[in-house]
Protein backbone atom coordinates (compact mmCIF):
# COMPACT_ATOMS: atom_id res chain seq x y z
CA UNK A 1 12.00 41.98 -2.95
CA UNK A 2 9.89 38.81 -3.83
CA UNK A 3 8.69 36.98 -0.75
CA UNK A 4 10.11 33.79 0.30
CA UNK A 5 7.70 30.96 0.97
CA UNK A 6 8.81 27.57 3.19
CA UNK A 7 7.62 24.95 1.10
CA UNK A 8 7.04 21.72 4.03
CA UNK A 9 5.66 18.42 4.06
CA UNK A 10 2.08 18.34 4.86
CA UNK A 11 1.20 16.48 8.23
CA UNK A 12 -1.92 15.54 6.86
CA UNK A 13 -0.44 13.42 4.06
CA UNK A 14 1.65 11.49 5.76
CA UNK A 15 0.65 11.01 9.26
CA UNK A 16 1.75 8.07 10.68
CA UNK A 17 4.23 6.87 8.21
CA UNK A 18 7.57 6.95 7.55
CA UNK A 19 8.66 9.63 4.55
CA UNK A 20 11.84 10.17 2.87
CA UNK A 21 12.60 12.63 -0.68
CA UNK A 22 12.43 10.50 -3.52
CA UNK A 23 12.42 13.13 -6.17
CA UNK A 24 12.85 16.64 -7.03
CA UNK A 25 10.37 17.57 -10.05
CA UNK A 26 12.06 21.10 -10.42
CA UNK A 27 15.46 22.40 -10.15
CA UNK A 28 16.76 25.32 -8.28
CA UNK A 29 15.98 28.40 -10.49
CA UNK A 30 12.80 26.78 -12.50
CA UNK A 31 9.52 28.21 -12.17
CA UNK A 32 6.77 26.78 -11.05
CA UNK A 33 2.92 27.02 -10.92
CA UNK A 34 0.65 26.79 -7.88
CA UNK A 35 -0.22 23.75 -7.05
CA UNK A 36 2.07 22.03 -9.37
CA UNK A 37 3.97 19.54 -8.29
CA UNK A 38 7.76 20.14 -6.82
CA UNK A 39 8.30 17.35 -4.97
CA UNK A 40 7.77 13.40 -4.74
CA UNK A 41 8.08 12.35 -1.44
CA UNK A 42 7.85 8.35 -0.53
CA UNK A 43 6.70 6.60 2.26
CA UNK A 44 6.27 3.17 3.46
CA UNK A 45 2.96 3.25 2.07
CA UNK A 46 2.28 5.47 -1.48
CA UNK A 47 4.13 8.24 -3.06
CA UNK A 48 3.17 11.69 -2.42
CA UNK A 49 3.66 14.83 -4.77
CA UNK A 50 3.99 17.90 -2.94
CA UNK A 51 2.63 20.67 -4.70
CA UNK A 52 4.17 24.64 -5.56
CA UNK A 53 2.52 26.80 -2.78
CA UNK A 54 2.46 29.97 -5.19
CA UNK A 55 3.71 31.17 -8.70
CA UNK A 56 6.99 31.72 -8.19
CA UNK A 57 10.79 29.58 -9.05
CA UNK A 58 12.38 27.52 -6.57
CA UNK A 59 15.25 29.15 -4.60
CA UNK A 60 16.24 26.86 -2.17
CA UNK A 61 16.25 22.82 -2.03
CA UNK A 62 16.68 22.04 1.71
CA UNK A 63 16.14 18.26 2.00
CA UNK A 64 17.93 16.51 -0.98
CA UNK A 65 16.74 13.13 -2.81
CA UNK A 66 16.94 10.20 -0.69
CA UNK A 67 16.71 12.65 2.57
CA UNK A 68 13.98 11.05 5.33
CA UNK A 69 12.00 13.66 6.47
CA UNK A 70 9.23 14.01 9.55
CA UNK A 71 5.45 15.93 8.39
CA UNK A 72 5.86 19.20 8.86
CA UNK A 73 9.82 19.45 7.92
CA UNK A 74 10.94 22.13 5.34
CA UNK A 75 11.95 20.63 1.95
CA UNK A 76 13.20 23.70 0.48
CA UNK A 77 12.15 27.80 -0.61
CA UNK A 78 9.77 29.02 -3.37
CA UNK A 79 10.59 32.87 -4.13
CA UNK A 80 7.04 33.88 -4.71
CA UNK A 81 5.82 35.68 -8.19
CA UNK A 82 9.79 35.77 -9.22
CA UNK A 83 10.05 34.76 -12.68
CA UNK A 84 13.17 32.68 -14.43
CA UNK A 85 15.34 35.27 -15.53
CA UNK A 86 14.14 37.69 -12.52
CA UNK A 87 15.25 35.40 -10.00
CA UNK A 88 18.25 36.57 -7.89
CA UNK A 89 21.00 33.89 -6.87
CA UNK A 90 19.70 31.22 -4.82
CA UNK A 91 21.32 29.80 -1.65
CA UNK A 92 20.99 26.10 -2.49
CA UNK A 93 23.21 23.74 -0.21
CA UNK A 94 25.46 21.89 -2.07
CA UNK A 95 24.71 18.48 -1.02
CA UNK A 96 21.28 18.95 -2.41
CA UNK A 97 22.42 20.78 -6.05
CA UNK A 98 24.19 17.54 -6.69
CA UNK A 99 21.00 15.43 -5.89
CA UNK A 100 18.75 17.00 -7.46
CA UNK A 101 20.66 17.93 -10.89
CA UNK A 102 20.05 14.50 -12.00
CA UNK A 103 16.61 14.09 -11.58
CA UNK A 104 15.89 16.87 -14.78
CA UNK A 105 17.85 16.75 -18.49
CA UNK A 106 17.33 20.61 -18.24
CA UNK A 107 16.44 23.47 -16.77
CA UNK A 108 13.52 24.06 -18.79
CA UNK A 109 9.99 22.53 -18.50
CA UNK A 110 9.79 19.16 -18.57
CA UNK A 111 8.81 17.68 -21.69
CA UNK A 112 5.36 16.82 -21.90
CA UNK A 113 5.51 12.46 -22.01
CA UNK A 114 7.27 13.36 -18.67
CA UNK A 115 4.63 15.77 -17.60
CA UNK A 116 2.10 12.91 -17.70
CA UNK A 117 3.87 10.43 -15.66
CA UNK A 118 2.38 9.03 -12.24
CA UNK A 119 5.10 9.11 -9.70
CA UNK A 120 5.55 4.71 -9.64
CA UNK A 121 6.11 5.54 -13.43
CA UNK A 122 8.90 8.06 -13.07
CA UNK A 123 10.57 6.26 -9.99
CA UNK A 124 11.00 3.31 -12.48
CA UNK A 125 12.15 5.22 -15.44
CA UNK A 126 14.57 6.83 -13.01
CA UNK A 127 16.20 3.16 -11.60
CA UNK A 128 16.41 1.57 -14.54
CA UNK A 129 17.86 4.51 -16.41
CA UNK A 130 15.31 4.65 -19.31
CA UNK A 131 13.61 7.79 -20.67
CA UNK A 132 9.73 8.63 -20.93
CA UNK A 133 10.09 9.81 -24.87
CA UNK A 134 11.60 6.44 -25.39
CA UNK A 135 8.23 4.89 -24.85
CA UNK A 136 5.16 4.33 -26.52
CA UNK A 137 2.27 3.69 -23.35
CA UNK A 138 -0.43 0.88 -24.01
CA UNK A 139 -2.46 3.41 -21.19
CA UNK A 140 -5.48 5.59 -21.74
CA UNK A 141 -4.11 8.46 -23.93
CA UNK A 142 -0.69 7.24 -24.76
CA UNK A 143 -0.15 7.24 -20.99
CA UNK A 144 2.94 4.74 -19.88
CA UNK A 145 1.94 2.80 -17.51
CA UNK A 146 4.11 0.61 -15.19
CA UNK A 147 3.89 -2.15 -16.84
CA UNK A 148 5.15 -0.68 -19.91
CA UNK A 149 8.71 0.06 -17.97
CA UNK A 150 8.53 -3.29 -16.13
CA UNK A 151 7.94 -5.08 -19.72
CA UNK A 152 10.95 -2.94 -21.03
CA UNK A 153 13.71 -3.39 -18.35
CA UNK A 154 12.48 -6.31 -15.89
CA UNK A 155 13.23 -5.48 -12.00
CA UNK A 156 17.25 -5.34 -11.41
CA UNK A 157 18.17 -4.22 -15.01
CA UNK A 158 19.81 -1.41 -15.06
CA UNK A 159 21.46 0.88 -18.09
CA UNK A 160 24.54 2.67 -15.78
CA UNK A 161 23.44 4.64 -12.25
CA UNK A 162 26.18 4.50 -9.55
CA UNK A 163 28.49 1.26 -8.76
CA UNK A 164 27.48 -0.88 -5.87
CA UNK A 165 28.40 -0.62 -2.58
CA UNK A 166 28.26 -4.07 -1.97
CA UNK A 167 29.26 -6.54 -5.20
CA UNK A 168 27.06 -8.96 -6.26
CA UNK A 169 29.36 -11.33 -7.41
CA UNK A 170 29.66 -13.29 -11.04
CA UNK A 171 26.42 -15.13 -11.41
CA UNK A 172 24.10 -12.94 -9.16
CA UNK A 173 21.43 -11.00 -10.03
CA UNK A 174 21.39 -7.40 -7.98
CA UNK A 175 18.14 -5.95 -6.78
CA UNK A 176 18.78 -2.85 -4.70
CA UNK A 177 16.18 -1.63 -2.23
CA UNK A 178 13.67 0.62 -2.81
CA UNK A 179 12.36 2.87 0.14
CA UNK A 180 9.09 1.56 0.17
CA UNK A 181 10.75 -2.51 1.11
CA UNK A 182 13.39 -0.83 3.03
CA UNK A 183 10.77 0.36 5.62
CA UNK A 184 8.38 -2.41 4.71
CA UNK A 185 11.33 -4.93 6.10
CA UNK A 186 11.62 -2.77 9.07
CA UNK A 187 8.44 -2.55 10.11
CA UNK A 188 7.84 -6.41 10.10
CA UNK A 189 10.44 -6.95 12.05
CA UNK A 190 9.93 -4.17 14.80
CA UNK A 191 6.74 -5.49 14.76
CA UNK A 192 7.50 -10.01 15.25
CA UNK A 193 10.82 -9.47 17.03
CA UNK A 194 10.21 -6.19 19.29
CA UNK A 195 6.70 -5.51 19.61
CA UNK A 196 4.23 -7.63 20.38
CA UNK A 197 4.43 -11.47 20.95
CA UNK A 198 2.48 -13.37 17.74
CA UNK A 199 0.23 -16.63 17.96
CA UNK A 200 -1.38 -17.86 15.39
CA UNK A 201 -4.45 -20.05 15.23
CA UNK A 202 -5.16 -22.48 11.95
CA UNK A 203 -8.77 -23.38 11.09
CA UNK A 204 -10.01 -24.75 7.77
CA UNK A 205 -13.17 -23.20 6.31
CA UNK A 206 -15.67 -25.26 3.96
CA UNK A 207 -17.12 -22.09 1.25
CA UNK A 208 -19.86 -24.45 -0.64
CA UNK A 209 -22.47 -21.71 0.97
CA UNK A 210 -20.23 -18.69 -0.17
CA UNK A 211 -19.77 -19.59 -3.70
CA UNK A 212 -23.62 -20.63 -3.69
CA UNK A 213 -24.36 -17.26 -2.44
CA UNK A 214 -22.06 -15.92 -4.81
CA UNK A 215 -22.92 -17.87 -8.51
CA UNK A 216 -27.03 -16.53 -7.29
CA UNK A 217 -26.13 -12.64 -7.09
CA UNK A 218 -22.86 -12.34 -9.24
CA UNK A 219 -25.53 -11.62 -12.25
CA UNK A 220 -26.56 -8.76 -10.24
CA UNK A 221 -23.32 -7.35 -9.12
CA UNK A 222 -22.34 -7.37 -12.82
CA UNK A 223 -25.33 -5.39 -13.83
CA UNK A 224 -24.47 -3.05 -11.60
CA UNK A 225 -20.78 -2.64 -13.03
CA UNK A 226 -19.03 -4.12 -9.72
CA UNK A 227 -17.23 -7.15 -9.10
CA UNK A 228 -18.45 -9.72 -6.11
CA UNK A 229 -15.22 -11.21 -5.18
CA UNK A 230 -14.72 -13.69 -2.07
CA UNK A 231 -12.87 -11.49 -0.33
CA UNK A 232 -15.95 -9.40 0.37
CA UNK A 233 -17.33 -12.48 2.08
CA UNK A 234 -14.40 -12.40 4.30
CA UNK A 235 -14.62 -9.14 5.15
CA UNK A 236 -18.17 -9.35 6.45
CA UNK A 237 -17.64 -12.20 7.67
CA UNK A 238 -14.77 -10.99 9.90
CA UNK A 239 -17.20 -7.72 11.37
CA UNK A 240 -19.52 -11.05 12.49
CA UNK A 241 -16.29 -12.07 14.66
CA UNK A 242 -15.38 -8.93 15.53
CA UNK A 243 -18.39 -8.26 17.29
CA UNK A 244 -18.03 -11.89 18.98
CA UNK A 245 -14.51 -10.89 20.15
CA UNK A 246 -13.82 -7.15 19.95
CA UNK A 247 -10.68 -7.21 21.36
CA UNK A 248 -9.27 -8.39 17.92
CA UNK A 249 -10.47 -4.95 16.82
CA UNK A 250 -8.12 -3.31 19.51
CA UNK A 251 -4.71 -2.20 19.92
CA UNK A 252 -2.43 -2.41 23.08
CA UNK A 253 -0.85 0.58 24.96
CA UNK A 254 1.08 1.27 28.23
CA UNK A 255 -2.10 1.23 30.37
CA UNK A 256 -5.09 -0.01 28.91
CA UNK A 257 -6.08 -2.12 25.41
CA UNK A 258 -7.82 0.28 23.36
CA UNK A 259 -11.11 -1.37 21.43
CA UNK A 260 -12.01 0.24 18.78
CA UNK A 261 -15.79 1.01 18.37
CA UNK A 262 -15.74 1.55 14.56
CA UNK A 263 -14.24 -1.62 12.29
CA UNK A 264 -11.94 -0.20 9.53
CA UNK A 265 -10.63 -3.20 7.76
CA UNK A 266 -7.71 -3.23 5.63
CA UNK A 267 -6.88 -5.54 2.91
CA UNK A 268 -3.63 -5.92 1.66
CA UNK A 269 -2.42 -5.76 -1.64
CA UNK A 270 0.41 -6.36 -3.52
CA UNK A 271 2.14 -3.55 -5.93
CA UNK A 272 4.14 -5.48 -8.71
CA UNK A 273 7.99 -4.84 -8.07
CA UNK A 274 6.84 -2.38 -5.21
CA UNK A 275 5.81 -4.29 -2.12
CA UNK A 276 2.32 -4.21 0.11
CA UNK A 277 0.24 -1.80 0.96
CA UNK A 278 -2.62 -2.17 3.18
CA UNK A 279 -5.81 0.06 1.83
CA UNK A 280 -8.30 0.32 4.76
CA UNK A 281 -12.73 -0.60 4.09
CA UNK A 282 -13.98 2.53 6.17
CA UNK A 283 -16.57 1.52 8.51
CA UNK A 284 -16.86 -2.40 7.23
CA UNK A 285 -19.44 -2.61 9.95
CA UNK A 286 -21.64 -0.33 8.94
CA UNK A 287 -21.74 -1.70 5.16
CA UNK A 288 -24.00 -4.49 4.37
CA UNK A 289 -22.25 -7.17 1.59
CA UNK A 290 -22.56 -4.91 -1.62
CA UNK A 291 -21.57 -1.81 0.12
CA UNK A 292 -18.19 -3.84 1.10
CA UNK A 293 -17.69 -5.26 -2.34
CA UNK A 294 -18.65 -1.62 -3.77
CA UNK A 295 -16.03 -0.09 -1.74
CA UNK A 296 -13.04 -2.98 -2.31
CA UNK A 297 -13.75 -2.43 -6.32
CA UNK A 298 -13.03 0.89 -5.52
CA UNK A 299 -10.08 0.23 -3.30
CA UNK A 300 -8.68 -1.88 -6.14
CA UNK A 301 -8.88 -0.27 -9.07
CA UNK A 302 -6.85 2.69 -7.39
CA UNK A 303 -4.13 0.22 -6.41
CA UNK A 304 -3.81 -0.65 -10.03
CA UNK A 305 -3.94 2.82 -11.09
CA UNK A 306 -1.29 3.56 -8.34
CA UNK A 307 -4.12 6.42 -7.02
CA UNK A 308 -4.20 5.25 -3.94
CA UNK A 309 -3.81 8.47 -1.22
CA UNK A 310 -2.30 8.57 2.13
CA UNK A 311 -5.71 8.60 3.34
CA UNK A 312 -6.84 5.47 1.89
CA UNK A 313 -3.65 3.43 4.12
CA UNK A 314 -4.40 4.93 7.16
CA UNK A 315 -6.82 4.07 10.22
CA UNK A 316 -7.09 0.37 10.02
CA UNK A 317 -7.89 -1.85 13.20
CA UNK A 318 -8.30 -5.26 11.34
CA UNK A 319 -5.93 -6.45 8.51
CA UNK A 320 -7.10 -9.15 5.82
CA UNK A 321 -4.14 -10.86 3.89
CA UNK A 322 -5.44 -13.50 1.33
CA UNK A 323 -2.36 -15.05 0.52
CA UNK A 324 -3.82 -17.45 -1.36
CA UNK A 325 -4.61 -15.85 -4.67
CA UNK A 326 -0.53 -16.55 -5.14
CA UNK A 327 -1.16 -20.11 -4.46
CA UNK A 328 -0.09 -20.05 -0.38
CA UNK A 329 -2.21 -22.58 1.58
CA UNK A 330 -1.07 -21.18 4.54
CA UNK A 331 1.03 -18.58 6.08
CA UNK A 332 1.42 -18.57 10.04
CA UNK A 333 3.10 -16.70 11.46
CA UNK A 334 1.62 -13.44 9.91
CA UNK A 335 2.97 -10.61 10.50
CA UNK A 336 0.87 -7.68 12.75
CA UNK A 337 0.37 -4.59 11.34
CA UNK A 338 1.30 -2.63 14.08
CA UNK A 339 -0.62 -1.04 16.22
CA UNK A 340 -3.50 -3.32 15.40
CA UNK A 341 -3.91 -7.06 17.23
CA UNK A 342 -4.76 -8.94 14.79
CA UNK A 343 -4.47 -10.33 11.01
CA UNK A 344 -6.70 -12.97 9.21
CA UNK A 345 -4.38 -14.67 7.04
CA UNK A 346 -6.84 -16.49 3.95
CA UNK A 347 -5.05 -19.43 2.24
CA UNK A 348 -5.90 -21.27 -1.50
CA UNK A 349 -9.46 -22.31 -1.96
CA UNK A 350 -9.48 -26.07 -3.72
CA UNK A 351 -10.85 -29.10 -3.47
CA UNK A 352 -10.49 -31.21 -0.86
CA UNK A 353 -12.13 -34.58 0.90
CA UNK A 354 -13.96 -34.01 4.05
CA UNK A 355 -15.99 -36.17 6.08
CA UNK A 356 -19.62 -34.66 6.32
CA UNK A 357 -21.82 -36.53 8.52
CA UNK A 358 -25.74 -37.06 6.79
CA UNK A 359 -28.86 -39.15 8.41
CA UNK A 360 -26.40 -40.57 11.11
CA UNK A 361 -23.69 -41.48 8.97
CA UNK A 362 -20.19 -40.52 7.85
CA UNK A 363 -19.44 -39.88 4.05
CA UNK A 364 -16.36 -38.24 2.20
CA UNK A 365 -17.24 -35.65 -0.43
CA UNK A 366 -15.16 -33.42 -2.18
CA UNK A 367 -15.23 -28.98 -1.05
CA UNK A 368 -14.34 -26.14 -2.05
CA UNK A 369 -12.11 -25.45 1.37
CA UNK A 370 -9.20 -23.46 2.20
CA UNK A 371 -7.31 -22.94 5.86
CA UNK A 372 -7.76 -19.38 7.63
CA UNK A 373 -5.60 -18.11 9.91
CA UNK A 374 -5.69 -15.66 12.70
CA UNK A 375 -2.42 -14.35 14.07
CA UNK A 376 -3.01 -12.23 17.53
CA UNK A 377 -0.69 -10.30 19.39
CA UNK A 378 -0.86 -12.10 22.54
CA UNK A 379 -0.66 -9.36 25.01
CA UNK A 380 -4.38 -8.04 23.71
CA UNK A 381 -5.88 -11.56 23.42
CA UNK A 382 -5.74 -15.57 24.43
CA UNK A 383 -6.16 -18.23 22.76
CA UNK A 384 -9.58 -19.23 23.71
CA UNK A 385 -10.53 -15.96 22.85
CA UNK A 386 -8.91 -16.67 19.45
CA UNK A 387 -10.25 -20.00 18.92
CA UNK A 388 -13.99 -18.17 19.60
CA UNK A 389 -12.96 -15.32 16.38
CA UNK A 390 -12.39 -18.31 14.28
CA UNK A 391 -15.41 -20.08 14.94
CA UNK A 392 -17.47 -17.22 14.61
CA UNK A 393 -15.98 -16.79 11.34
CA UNK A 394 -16.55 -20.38 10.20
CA UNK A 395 -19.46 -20.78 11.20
CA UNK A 396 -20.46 -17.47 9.36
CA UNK A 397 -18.66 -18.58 5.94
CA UNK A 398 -20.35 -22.07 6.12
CA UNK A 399 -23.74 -21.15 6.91
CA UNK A 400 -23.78 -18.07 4.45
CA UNK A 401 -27.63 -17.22 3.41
């Protein structure tokens, strides 16, 4: 008798966040290769495939689509080296054969547009009720991308799918909630309302010396094939304050605030019709100002390839949010992202009259400024100790050489 392998979530992928089935790949009775992909699982963060153990077909689903799940939980049975028409009857519960019938058009491979699919890709296809042969992809290869299915059914069109629970009523456009904002909502809220008690702190920074610095070396970056952005000036700029006031690199527990000795700054970033996610600089200290812009690029370019790994969300003890590439001048209060103690909220850079003082006089002139903010959880730090981060910062941004 073929041997019957558990097939769990890994703890490594998912540590730390919050994880819930958001597809089945194959059905109960379909073969599948090791290391091929069974299972999309999503979190608050990224979507995870979890990959086929052995060779062998699937003979038990145990957590069904839209189940939450904890790392380590079984999902559901691989008989191991059994082939299609070898397998014996499977004991499938019955809440998860009707969940995961419709996430296949048949019990044979999938065909191969599907195959190629990144998991954001098929989530979409899935809500909106559209098929992968249906499309031609603008990607590398033929490859549909998610703007391809965003461009072909904008978010809240839908072709069928199951009525609402809740009308909408004439005249109102329907969104329902992914996962991802479902637990994105939550965890803003246990975080302003139950956690930790938010202040926020509003400076206004004056970046003639960044984008001095910046129009000298961008030349240079570009030969190099990477991008200098301003929010790599930011990020050093915040390990300068960090080291001034290292409690905002800390997190609070029952008996002691916890500093962190290493600065792993994340940045966050929005997903289009997804939400944020919050990919994390590894060691932002120990990088000089082209090893942090080398590493964002790289940061980046996954989140627009929606590449981005478990790994690369998880560890943070600063967060960046630069609201203002949306047009924001300022957002206060910023959320937390819990269990750090502390977010740098970046607003719009424009224009803007000053008074600069020169030979012993006052003159308005007209820069480049935007406000910063720095939103602490109050238990871990003060205000003075606040007000000190953000002049540290300024003073770093406006003297940049």
């Amino acid at each position: 008798m073929s041997e019957m392998i558990d097939v769990v979530l890994p703890v490594d992928q998912v540590e730390g966040s919050r994880s819930q089935v958001q597809r089945w790949l194959k059905a109960v009775g379909d073969a599948a290769k090791r290391h091929e992909p069974l299972v999309e699982i999503e979190t608050d963060k990224v979507t995870v495939e979890v990959p086929s153990p052995a060779d062998g077909v699937l003979a038990e689903i145990v957590a069904a689509e839209g189940t939450d799940v904890a790392p380590g939980a079984l999902l559901g049975r691989l008989r191991a080296g059994a082939t299609v028409s070898g397998a014996a009857s499977p004991a499938v519960a019955p809440k998860a054969v009707a969940s995961a019938a419709p996430a296949r058009t048949s019990r044979g491979a999938a065909s191969p547009a599907a195959a190629r699919l990144s998991p954001a890709v098929r989530r979409l296809l899935a809500e909106r009720g559209l098929r992968a042969e249906d499309f031609a992809g603008s990607g590398e290869g033929g490859r549909i991308t998610v703007e391809d299915v965003l461009a072909a059914a904008p978010t809240g069109a839908t072709s069928g799918g199951p009525a609402s629970a809740e009308a909408a009523g004439e005249g109102v456009q329907r969104i329902p909630h992914t996962p991802m904002r479902r637990r994105i909502a939550a965890h803003m809220v246990e975080s302003l309302l139950h956690t930790a008690p938010h202040v926020t702190t509003v400076f206004q920074a004056d970046l003639t010396a960044v984008l001095a610095d910046r129009e000298r070396r961008k030349s240079e970056f570009e030969r190099r094939g990477e991008s200098l952005t301003l929010t790599a000036y930011f990020v050093s700029a915040c390990v300068n304050a960090i080291r001034a006031v290292p409690e905002a690199n800390a997190r609070w527990t029952a008996d002691a605030v916890l500093v962190h000795d290493r600065i792993d700054i994340g940045i966050g970033t929005a997903l289009p019709g997804r939400g944020l996610v919050v990919p994390v600089i590894r060691d932002a200290g120990g990088l000089d100002l082209a090893g942090i812009a080398a590493a964002l690029g790289t940061l980046v370019q996954k989140a627009r390839d929606d590449a981005l790994a478990p790994v690369d969300l998880q560890g943070g003890t600063f967060t960046i949010s630069n609201h203002g590439v949306s047009g924001s001048l300022v957002a206060a209060p910023i959320v937390i992202n819990q269990p750090q103690s502390a977010i740098l909220g970046v607003g719009k850079l424009e224009k803007r009259a000053v008074v600069v003082s020169s030979g012993g006089r006052d003159q308005i002139e007209i820069r480049p400024c935007c406000y910063v903010t720095l939103t602490i959880d109050h238990r871990v730090l003060d205000g003075h100790q606040a007000n000190h981060f953000m002049q540290t910062l300024v003073e770093r941004l406006e003297h940049w050489n």
